[in-house]
PDB file of N, CA and C in Angstrom:
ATOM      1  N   UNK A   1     -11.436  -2.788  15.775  1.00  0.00           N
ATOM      2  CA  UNK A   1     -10.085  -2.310  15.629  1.00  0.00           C
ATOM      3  C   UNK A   1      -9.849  -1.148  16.571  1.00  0.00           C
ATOM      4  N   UNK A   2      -9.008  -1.030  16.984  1.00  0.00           N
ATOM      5  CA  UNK A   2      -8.468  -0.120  18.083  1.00  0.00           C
ATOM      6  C   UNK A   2      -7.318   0.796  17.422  1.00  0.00           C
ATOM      7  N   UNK A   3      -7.352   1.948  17.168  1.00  0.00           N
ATOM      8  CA  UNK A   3      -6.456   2.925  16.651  1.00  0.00           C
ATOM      9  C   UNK A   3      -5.593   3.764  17.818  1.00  0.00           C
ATOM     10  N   UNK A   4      -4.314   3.919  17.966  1.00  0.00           N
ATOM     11  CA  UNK A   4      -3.071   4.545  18.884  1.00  0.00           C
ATOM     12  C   UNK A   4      -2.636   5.439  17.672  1.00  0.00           C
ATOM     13  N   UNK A   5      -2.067   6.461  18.889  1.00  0.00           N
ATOM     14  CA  UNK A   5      -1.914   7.561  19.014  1.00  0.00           C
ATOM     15  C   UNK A   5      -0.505   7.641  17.815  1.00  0.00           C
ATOM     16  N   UNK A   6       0.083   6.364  17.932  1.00  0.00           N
ATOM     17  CA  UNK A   6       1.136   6.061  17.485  1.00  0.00           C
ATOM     18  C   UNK A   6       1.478   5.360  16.036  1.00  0.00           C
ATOM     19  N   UNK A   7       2.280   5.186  14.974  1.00  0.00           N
ATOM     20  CA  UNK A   7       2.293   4.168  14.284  1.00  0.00           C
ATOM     21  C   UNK A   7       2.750   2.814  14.661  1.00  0.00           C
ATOM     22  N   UNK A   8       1.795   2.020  14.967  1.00  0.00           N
ATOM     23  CA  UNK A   8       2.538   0.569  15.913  1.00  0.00           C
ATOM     24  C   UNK A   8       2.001  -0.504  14.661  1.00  0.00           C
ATOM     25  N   UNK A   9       1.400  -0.478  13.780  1.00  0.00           N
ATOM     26  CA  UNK A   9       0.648  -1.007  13.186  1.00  0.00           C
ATOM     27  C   UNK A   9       0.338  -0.799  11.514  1.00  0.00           C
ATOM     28  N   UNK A  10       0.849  -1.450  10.669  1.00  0.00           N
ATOM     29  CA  UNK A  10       0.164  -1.517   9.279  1.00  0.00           C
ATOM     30  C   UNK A  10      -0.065  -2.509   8.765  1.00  0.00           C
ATOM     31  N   UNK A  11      -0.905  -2.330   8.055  1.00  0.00           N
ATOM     32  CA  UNK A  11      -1.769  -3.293   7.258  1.00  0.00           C
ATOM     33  C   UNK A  11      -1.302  -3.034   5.652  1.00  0.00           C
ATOM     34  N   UNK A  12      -1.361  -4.176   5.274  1.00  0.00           N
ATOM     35  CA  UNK A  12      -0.585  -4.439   4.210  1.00  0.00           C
ATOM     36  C   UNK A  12      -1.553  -5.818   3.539  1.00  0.00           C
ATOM     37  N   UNK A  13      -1.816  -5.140   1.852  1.00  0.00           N
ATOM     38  CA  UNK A  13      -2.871  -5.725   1.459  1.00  0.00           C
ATOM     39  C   UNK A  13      -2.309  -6.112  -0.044  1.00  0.00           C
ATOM     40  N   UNK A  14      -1.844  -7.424  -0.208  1.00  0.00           N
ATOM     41  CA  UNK A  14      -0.919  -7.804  -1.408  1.00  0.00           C
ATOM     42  C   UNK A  14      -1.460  -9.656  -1.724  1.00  0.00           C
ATOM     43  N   UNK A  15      -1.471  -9.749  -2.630  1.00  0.00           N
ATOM     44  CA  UNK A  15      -2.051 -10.702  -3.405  1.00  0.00           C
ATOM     45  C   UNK A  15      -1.110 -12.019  -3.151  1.00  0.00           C
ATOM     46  N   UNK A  16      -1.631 -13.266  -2.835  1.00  0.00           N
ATOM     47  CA  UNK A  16      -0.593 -14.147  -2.733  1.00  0.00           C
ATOM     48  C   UNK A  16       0.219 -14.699  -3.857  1.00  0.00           C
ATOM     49  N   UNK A  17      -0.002 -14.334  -5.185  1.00  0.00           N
ATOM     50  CA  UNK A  17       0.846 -14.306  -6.591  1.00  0.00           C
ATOM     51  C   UNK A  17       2.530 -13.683  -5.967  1.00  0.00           C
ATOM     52  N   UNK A  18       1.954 -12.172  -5.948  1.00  0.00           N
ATOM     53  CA  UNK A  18       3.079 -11.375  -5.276  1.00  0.00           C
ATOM     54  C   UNK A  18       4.263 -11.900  -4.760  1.00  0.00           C
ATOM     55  N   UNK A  19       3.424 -12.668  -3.123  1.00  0.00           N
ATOM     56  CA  UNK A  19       4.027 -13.046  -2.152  1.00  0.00           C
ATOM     57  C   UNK A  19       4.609 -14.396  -2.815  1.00  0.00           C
ATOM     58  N   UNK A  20       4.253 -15.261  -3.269  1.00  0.00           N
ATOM     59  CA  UNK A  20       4.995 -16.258  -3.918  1.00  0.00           C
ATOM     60  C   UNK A  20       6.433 -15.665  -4.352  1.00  0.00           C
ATOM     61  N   UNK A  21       6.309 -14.473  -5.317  1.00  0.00           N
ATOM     62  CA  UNK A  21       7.112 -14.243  -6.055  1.00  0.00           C
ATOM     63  C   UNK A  21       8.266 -13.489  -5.633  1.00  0.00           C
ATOM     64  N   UNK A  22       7.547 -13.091  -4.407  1.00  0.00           N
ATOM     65  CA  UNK A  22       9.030 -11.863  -3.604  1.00  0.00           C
ATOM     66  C   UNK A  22       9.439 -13.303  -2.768  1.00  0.00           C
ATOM     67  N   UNK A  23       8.607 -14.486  -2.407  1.00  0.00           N
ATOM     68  CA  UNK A  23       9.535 -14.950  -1.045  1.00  0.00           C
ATOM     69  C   UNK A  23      10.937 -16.085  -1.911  1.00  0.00           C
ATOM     70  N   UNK A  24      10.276 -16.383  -3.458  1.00  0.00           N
ATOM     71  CA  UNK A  24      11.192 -17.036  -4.634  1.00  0.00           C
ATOM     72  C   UNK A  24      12.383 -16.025  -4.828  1.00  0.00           C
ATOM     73  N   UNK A  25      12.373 -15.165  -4.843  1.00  0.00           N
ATOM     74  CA  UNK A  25      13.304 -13.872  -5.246  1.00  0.00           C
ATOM     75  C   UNK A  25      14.385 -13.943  -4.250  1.00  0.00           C
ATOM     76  N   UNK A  26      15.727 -13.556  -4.961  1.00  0.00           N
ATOM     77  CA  UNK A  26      17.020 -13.056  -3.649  1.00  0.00           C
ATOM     78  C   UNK A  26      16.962 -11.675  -3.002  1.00  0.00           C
ATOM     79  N   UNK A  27      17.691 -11.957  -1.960  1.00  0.00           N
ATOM     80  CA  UNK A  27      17.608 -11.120  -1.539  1.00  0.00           C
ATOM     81  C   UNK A  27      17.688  -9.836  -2.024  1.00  0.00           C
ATOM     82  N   UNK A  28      16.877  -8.564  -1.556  1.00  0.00           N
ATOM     83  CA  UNK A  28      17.226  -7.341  -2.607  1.00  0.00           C
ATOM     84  C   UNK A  28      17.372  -5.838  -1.400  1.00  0.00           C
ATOM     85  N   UNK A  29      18.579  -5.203  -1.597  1.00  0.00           N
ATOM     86  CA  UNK A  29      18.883  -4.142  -1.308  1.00  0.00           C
ATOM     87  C   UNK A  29      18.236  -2.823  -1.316  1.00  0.00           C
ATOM     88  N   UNK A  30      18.229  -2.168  -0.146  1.00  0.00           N
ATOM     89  CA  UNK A  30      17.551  -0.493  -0.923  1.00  0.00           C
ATOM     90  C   UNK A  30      18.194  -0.037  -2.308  1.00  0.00           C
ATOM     91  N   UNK A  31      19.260  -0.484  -2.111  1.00  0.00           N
ATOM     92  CA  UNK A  31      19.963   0.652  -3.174  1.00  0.00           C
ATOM     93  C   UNK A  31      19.890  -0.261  -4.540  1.00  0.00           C
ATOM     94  N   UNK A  32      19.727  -1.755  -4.507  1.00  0.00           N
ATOM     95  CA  UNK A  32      19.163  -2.541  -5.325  1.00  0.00           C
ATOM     96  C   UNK A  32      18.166  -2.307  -5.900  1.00  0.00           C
ATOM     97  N   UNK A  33      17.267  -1.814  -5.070  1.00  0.00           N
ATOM     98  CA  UNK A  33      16.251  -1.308  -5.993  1.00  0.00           C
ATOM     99  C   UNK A  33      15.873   0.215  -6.647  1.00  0.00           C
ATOM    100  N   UNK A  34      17.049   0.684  -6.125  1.00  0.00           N
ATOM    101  CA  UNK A  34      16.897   2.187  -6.628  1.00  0.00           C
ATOM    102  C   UNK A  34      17.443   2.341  -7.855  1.00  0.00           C
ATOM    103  N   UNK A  35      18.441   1.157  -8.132  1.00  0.00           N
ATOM    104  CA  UNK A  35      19.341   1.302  -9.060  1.00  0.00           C
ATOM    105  C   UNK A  35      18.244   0.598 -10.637  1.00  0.00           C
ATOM    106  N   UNK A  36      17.673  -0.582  -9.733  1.00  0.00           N
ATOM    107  CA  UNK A  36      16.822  -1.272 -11.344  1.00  0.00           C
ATOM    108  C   UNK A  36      16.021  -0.161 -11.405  1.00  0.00           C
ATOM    109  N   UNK A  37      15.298   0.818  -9.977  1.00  0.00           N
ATOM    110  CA  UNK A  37      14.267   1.459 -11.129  1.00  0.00           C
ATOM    111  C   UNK A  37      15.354   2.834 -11.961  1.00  0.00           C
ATOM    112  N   UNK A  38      16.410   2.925 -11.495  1.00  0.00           N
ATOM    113  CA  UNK A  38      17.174   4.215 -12.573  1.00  0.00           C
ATOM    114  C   UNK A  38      17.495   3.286 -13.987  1.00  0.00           C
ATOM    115  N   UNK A  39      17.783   2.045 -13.902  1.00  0.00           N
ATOM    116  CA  UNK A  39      17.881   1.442 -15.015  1.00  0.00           C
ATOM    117  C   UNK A  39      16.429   1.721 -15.404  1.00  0.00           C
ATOM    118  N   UNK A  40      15.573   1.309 -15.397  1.00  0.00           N
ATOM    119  CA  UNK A  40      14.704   0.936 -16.099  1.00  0.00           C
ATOM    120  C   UNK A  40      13.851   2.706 -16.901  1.00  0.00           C
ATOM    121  N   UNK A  41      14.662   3.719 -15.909  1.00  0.00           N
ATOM    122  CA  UNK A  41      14.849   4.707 -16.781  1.00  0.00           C
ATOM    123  C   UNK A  41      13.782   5.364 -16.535  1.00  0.00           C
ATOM    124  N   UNK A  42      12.900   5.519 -14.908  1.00  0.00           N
ATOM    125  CA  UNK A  42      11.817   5.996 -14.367  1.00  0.00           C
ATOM    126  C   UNK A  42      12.631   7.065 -13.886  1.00  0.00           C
ATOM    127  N   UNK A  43      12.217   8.176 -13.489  1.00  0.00           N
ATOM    128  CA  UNK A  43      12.509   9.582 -12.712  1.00  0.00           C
ATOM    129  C   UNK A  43      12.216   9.472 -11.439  1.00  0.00           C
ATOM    130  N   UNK A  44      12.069   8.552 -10.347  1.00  0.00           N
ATOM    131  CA  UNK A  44      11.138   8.863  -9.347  1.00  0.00           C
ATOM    132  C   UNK A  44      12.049   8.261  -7.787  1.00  0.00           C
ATOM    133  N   UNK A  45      12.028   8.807  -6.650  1.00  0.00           N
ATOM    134  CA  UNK A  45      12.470   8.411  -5.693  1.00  0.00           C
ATOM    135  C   UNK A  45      11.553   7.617  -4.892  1.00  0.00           C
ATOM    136  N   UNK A  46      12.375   5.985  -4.078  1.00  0.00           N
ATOM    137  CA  UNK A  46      11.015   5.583  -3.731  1.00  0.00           C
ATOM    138  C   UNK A  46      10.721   6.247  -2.659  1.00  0.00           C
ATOM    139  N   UNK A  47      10.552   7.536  -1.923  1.00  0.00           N
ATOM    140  CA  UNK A  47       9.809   7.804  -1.345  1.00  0.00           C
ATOM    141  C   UNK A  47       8.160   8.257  -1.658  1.00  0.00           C
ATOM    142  N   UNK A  48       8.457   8.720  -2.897  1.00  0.00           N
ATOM    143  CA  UNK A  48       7.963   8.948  -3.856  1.00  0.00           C
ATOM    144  C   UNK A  48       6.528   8.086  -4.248  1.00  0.00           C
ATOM    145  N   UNK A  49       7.388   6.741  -4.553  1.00  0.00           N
ATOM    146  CA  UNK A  49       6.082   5.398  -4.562  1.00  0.00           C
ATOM    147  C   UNK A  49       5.103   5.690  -3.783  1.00  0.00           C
ATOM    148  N   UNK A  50       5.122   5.630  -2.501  1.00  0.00           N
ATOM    149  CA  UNK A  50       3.490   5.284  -1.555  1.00  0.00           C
ATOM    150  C   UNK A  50       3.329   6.610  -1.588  1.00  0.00           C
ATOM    151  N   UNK A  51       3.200   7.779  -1.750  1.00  0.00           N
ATOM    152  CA  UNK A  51       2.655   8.878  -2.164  1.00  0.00           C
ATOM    153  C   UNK A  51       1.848   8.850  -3.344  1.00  0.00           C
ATOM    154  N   UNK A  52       2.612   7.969  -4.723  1.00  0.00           N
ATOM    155  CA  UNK A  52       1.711   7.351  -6.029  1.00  0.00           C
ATOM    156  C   UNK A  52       0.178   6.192  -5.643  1.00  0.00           C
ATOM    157  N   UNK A  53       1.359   5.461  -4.594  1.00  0.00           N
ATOM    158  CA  UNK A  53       0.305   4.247  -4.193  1.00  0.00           C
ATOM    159  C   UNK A  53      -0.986   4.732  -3.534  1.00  0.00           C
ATOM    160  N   UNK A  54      -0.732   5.702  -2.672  1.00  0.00           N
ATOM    161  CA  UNK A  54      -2.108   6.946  -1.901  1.00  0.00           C
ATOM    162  C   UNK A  54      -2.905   7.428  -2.716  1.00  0.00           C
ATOM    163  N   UNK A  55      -2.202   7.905  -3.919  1.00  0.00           N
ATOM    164  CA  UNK A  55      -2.806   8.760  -4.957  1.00  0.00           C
ATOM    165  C   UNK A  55      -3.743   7.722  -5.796  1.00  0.00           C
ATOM    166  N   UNK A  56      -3.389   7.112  -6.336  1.00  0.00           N
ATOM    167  CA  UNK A  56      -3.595   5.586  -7.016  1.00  0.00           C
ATOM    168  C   UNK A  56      -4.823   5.231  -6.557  1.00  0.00           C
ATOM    169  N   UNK A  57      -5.044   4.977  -5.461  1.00  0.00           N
ATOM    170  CA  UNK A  57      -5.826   4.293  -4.394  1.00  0.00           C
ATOM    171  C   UNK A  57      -7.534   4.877  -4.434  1.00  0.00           C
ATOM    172  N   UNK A  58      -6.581   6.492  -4.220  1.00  0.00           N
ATOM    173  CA  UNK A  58      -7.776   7.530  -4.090  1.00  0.00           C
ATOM    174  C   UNK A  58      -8.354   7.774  -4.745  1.00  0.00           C
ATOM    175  N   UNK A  59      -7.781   7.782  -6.263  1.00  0.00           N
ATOM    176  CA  UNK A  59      -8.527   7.694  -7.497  1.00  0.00           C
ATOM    177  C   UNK A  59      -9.473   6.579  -8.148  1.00  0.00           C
ATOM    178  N   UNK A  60      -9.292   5.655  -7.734  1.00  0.00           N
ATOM    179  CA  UNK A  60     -10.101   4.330  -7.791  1.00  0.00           C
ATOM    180  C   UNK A  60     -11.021   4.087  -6.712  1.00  0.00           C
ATOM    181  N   UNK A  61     -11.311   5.099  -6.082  1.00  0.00           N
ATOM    182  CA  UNK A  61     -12.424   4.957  -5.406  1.00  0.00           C
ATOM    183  C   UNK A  61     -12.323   4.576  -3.537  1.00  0.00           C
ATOM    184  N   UNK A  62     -11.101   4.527  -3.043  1.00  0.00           N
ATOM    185  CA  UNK A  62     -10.677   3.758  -1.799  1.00  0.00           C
ATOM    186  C   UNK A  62     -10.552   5.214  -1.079  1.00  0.00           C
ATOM    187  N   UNK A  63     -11.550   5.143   0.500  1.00  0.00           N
ATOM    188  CA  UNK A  63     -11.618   6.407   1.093  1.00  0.00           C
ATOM    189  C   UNK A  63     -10.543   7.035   1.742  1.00  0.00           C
ATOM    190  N   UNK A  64      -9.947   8.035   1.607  1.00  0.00           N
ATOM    191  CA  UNK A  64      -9.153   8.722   2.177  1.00  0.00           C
ATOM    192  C   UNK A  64      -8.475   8.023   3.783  1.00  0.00           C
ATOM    193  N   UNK A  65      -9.795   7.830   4.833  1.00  0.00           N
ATOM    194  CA  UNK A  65      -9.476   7.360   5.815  1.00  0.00           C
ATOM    195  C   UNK A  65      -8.730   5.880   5.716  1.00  0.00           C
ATOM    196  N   UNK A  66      -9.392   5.448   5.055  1.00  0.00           N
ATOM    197  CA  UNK A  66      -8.844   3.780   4.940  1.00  0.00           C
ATOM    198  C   UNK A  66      -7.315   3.879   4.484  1.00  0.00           C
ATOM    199  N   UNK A  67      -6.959   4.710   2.997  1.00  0.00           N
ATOM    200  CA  UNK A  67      -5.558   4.566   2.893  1.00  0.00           C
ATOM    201  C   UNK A  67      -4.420   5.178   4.247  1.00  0.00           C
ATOM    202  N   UNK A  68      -4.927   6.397   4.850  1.00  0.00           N
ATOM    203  CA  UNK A  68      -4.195   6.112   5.980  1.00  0.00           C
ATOM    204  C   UNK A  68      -4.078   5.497   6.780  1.00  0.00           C
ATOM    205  N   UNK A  69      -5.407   4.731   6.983  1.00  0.00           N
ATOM    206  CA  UNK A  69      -5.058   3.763   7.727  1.00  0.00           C
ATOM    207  C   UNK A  69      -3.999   2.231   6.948  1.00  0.00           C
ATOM    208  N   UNK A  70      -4.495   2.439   5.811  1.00  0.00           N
ATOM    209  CA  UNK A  70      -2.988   1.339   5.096  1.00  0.00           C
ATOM    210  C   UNK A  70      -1.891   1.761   5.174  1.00  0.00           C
ATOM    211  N   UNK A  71      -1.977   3.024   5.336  1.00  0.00           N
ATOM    212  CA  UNK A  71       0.268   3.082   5.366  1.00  0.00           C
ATOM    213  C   UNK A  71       0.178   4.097   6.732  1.00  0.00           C
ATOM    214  N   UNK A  72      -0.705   3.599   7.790  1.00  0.00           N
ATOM    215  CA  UNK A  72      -0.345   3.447   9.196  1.00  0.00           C
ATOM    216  C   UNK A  72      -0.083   5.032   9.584  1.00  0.00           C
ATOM    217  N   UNK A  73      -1.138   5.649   8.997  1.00  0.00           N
ATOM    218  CA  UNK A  73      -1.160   7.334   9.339  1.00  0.00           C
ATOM    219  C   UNK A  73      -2.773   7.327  10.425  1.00  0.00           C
ATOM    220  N   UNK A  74      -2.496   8.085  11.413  1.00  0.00           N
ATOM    221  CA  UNK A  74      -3.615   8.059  12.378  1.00  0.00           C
ATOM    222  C   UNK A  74      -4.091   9.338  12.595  1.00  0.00           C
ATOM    223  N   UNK A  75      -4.997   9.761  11.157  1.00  0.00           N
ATOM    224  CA  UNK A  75      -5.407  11.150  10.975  1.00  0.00           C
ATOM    225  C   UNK A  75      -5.707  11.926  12.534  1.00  0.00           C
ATOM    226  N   UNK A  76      -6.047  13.224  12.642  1.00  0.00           N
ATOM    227  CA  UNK A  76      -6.213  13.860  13.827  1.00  0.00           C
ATOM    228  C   UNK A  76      -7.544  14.569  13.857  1.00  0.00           C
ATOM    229  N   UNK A  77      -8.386  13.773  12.810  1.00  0.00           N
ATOM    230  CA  UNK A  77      -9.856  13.991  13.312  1.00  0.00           C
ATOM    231  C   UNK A  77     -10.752  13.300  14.214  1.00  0.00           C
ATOM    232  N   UNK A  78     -11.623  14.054  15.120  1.00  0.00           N
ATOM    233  CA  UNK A  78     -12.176  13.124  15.840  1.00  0.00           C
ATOM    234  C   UNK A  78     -13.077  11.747  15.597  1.00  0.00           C
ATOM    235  N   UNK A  79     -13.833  11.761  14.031  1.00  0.00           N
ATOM    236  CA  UNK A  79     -14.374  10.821  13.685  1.00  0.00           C
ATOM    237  C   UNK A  79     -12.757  10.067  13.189  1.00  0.00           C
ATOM    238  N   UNK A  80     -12.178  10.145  12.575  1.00  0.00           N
ATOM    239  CA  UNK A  80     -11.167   8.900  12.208  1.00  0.00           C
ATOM    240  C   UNK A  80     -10.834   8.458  13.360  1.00  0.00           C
ATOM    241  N   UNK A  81     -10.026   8.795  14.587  1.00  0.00           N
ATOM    242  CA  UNK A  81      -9.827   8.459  15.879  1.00  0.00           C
ATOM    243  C   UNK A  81     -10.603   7.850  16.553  1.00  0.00           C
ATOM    244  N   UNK A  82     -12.130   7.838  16.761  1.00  0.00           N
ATOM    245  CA  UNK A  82     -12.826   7.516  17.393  1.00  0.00           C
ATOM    246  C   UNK A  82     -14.139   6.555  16.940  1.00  0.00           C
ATOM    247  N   UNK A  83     -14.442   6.775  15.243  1.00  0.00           N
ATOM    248  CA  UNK A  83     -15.711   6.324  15.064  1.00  0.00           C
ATOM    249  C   UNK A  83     -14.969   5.230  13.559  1.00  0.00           C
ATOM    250  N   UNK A  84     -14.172   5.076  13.272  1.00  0.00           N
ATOM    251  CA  UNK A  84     -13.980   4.811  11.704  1.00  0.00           C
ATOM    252  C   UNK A  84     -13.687   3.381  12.054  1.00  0.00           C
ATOM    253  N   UNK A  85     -14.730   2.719  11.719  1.00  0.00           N
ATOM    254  CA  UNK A  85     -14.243   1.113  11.957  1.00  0.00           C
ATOM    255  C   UNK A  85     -14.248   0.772  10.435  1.00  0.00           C
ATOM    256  N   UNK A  86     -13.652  -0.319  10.585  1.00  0.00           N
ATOM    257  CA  UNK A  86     -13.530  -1.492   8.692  1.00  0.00           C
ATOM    258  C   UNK A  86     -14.664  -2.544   9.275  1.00  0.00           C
ATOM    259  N   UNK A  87     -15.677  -2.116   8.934  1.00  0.00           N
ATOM    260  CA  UNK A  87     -16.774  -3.547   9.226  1.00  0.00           C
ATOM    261  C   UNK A  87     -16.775  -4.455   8.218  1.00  0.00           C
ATOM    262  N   UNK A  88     -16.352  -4.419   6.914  1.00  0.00           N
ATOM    263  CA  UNK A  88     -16.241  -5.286   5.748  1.00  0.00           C
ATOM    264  C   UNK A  88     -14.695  -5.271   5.708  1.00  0.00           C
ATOM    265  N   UNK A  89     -13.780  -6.098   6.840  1.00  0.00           N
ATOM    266  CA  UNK A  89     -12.197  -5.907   6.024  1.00  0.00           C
ATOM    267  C   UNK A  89     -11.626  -7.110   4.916  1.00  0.00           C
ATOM    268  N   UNK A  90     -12.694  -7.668   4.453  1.00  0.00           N
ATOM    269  CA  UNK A  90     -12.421  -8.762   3.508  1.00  0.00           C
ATOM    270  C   UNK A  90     -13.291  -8.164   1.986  1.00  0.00           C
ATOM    271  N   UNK A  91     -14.213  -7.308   2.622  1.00  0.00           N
ATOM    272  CA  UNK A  91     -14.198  -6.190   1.293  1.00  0.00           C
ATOM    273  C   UNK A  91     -13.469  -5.124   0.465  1.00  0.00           C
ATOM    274  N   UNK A  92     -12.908  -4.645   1.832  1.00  0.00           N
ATOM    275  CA  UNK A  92     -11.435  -3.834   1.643  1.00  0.00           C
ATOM    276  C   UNK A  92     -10.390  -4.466   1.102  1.00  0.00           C
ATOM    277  N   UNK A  93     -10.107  -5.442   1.618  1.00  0.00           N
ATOM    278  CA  UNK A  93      -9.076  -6.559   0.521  1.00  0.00           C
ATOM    279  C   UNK A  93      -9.170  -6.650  -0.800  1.00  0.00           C
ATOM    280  N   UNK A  94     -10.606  -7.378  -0.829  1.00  0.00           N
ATOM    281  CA  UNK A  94     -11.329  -7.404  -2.372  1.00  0.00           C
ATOM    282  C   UNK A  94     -10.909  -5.943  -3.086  1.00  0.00           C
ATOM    283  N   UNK A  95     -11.635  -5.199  -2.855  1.00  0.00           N
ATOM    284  CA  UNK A  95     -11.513  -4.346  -3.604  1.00  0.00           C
ATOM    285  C   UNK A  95      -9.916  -3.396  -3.979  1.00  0.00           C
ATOM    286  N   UNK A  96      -9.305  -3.398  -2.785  1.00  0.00           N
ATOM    287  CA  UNK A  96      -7.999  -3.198  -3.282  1.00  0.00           C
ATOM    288  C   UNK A  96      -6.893  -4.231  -4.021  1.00  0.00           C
ATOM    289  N   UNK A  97      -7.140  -4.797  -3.705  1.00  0.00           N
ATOM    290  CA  UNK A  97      -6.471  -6.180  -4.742  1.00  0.00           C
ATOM    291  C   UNK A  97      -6.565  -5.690  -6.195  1.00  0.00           C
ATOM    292  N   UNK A  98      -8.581  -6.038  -5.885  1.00  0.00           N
ATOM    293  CA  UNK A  98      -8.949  -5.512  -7.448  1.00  0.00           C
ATOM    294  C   UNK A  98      -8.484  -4.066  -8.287  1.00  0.00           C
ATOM    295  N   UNK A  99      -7.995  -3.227  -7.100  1.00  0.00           N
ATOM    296  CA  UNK A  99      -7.409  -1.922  -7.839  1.00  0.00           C
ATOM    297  C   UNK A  99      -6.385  -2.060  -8.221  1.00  0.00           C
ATOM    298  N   UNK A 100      -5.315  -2.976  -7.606  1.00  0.00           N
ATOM    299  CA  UNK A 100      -3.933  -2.850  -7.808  1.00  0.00           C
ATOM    300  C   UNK A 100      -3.329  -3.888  -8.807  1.00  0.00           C
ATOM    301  N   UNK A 101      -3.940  -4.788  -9.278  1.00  0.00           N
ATOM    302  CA  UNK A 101      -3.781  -5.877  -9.829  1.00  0.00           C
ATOM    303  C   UNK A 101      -2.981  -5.488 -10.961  1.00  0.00           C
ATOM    304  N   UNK A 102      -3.549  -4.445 -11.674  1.00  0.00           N
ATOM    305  CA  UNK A 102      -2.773  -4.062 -13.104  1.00  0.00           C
ATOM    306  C   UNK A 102      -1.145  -3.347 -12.526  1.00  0.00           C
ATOM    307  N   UNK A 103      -1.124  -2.716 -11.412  1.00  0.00           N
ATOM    308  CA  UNK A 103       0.351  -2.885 -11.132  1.00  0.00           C
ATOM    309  C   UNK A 103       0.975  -3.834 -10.579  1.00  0.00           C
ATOM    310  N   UNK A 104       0.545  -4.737  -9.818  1.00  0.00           N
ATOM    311  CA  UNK A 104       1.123  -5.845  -9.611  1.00  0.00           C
ATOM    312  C   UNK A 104       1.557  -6.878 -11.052  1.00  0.00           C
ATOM    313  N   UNK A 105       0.860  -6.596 -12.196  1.00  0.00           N
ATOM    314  CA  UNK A 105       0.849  -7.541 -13.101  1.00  0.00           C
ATOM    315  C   UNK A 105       2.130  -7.010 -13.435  1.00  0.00           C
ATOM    316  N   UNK A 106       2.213  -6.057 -13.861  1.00  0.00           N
ATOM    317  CA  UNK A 106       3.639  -4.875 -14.592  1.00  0.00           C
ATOM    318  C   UNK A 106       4.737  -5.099 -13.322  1.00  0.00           C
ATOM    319  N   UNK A 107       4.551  -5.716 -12.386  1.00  0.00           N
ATOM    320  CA  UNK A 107       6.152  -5.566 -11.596  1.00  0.00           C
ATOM    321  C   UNK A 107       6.359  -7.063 -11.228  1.00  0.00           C
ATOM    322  N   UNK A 108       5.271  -8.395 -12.073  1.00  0.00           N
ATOM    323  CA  UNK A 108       5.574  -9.084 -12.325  1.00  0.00           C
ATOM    324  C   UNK A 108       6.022  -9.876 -13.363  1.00  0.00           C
ATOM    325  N   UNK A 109       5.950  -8.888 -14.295  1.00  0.00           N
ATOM    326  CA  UNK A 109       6.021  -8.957 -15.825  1.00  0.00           C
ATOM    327  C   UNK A 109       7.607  -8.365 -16.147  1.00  0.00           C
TER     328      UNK A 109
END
């Protein structure tokens, strides 16, 4: 894997249940979804979300470097820049799948 200077690139690691279920779904709006989660009576802005999803991540065991590298942040250390490869990225899958599953179940439920 080759890392830039830039965000040109994310990786995005979602279960094909999911993907079934968002590509069955109509179309949905930003403000579409800002509005079901004020219905549903949460406090939270989605900017908010992938800051939870980072947090989430980190707590279950997934290394710091790797989640920036999932939401396409290109830390400014010289080992992340230069030495941080994914030699298992079908382990990384595995295992984040396996973290996220119980929220994926709840936003399919």
């Amino acid at each position: 894997m080759f890392l830039t200077a830039t965000k040109k690139l994310y990786i995005s690691i979602v279960s094909k249940e999911l993907i079934a279920e968002i590509a069955q779904s109509d179309k949905v709006s930003y403000s579409g979804i800002r509005k079901r989660i004020a219905m549903a009576k949460h406090n939270i802005r989605i900017k908010e979300l992938r800051s939870y999803y980072a947090t989430y991540l980190r707590n279950h065991g997934i290394l710091s470097e790797y989640i920036d590298l999932l939401q396409g942040r290109i830390p400014k250390s010289v080992f992340a820049r230069h030495y941080l490869k994914v030699e298992d990225l079908k382990g990384l899958v595995q295992k984040v799948n396996t973290i996220t599953a119980t929220i994926e179940s709840s936003l399919l439920s």
